[in-house]
C-alpha atoms as a PDB file:
ATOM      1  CA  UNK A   1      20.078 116.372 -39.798  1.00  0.00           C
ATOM      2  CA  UNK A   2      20.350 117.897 -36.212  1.00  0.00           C
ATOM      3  CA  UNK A   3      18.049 116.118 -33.805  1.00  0.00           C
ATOM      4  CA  UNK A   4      18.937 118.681 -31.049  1.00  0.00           C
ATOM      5  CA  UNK A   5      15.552 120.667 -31.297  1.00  0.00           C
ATOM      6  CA  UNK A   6      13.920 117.253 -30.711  1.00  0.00           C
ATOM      7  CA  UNK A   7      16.104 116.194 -27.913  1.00  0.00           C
ATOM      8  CA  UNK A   8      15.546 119.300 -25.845  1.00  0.00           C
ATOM      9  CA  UNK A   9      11.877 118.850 -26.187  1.00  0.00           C
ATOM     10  CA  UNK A  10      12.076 115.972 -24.603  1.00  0.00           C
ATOM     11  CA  UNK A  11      14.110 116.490 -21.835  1.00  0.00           C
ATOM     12  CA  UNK A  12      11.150 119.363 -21.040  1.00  0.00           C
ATOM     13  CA  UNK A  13       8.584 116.528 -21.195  1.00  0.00           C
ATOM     14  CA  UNK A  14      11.236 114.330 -18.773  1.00  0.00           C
ATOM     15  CA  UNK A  15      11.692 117.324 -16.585  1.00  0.00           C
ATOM     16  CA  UNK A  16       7.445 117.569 -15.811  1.00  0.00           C
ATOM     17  CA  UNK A  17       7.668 113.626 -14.885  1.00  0.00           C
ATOM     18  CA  UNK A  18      10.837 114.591 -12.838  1.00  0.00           C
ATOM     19  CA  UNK A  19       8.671 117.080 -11.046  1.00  0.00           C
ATOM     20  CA  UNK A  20       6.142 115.468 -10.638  1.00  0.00           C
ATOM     21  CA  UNK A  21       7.624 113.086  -8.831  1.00  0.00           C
ATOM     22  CA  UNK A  22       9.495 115.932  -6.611  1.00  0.00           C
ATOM     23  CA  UNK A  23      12.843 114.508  -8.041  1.00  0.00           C
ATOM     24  CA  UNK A  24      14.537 118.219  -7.629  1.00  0.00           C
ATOM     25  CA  UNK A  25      18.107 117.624  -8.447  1.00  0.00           C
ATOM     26  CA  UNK A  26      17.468 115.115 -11.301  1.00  0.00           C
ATOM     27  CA  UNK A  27      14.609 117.662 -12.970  1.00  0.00           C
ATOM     28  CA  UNK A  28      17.296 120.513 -11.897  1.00  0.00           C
ATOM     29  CA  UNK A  29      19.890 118.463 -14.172  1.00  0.00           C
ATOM     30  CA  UNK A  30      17.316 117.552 -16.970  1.00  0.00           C
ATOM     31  CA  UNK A  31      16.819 121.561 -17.388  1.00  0.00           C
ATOM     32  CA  UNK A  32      20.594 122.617 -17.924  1.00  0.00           C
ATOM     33  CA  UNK A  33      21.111 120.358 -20.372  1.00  0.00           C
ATOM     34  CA  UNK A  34      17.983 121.593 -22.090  1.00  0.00           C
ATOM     35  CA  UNK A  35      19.428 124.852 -21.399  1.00  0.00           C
ATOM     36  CA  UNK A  36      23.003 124.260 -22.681  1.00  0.00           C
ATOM     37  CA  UNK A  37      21.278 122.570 -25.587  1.00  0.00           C
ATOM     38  CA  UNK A  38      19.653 125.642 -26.326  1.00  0.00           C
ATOM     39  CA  UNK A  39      22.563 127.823 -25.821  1.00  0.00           C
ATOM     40  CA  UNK A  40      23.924 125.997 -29.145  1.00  0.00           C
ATOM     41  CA  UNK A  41      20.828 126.255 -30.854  1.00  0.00           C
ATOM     42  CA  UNK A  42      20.516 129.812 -30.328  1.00  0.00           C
ATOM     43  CA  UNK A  43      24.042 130.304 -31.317  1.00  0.00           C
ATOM     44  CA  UNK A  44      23.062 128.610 -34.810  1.00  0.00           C
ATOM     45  CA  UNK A  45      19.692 130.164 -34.597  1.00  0.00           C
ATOM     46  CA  UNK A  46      18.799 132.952 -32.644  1.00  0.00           C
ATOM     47  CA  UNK A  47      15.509 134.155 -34.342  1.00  0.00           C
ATOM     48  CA  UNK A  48      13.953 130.660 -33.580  1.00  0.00           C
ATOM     49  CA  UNK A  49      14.963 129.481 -30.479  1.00  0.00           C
ATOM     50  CA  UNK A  50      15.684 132.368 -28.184  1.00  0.00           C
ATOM     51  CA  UNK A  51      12.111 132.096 -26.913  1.00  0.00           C
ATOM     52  CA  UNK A  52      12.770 128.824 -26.125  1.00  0.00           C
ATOM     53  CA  UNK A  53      16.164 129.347 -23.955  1.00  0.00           C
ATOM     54  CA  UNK A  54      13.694 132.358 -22.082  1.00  0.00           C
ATOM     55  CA  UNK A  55      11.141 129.908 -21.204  1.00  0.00           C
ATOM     56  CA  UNK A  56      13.875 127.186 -20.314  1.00  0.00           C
ATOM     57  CA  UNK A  57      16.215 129.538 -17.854  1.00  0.00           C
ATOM     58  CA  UNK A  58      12.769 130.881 -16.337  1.00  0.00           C
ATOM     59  CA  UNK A  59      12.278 126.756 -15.658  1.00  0.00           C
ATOM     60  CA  UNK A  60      15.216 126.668 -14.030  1.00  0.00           C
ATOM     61  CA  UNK A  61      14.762 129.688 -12.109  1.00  0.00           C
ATOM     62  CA  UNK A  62      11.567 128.249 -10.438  1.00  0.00           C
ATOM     63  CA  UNK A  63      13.883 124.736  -9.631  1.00  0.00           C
ATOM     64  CA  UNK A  64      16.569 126.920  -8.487  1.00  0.00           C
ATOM     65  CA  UNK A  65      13.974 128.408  -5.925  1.00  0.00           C
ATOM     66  CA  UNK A  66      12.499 125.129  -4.688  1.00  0.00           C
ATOM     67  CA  UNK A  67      15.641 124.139  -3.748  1.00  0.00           C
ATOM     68  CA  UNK A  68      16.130 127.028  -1.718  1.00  0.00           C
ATOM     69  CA  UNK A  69      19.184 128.529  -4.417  1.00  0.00           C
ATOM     70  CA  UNK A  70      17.888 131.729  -4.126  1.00  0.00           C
ATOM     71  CA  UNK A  71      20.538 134.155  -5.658  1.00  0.00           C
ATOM     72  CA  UNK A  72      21.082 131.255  -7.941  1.00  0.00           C
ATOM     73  CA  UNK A  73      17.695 131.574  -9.292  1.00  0.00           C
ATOM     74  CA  UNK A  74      17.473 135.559  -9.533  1.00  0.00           C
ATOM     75  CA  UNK A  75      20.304 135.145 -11.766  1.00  0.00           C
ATOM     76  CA  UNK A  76      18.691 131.926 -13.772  1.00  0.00           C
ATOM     77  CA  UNK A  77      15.615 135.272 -14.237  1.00  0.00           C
ATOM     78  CA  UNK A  78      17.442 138.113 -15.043  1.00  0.00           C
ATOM     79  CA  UNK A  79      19.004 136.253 -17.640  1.00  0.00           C
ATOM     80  CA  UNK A  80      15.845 135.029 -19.046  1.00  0.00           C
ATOM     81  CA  UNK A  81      14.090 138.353 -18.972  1.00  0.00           C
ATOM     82  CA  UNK A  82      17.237 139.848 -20.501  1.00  0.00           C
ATOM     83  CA  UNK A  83      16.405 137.823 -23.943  1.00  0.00           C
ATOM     84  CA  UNK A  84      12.435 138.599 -23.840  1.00  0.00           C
END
């Protein structure tokens, strides 16, 4: 039993505390491994949890941005919008 669907759903709910708190670089951190997790979920997956590594690179995107990484987080979209 795989508790890796679980796991990234949490580090989401971390990642709203994170910036909440305006913790960038820890809620920056938080999202890539919810992002790599993804990436492996996906590659098991791809029907189910695409949608999921969309919404999770658009995330990052937005972090990306607020830290002022802004060809960083063009990249973290165009990738996103590529799997919509």
């Amino acid at each position: 039993m795989s508790y890796t669907p679980s796991l990234t759903h949490e580090l989401g709910n971390i990642s709203v505390r994170l910036s909440n708190l305006n913790q960038h670089m820890e809620l920056l951190g938080a999202t890539q491994e919810a992002v790599t997790l993804y990436q492996s979920l996906v590659d098991n997956n791809p029907t189910s949890y695409t949608p999921d590594l969309a919404h999770e690179l658009g995330n990052i995107s937005v972090q990306l941005s607020n830290l002022n990484w802004h060809m960083e987080s063009i990249s973290a979209t165009q990738e996103s919008v590529s799997l919509y």
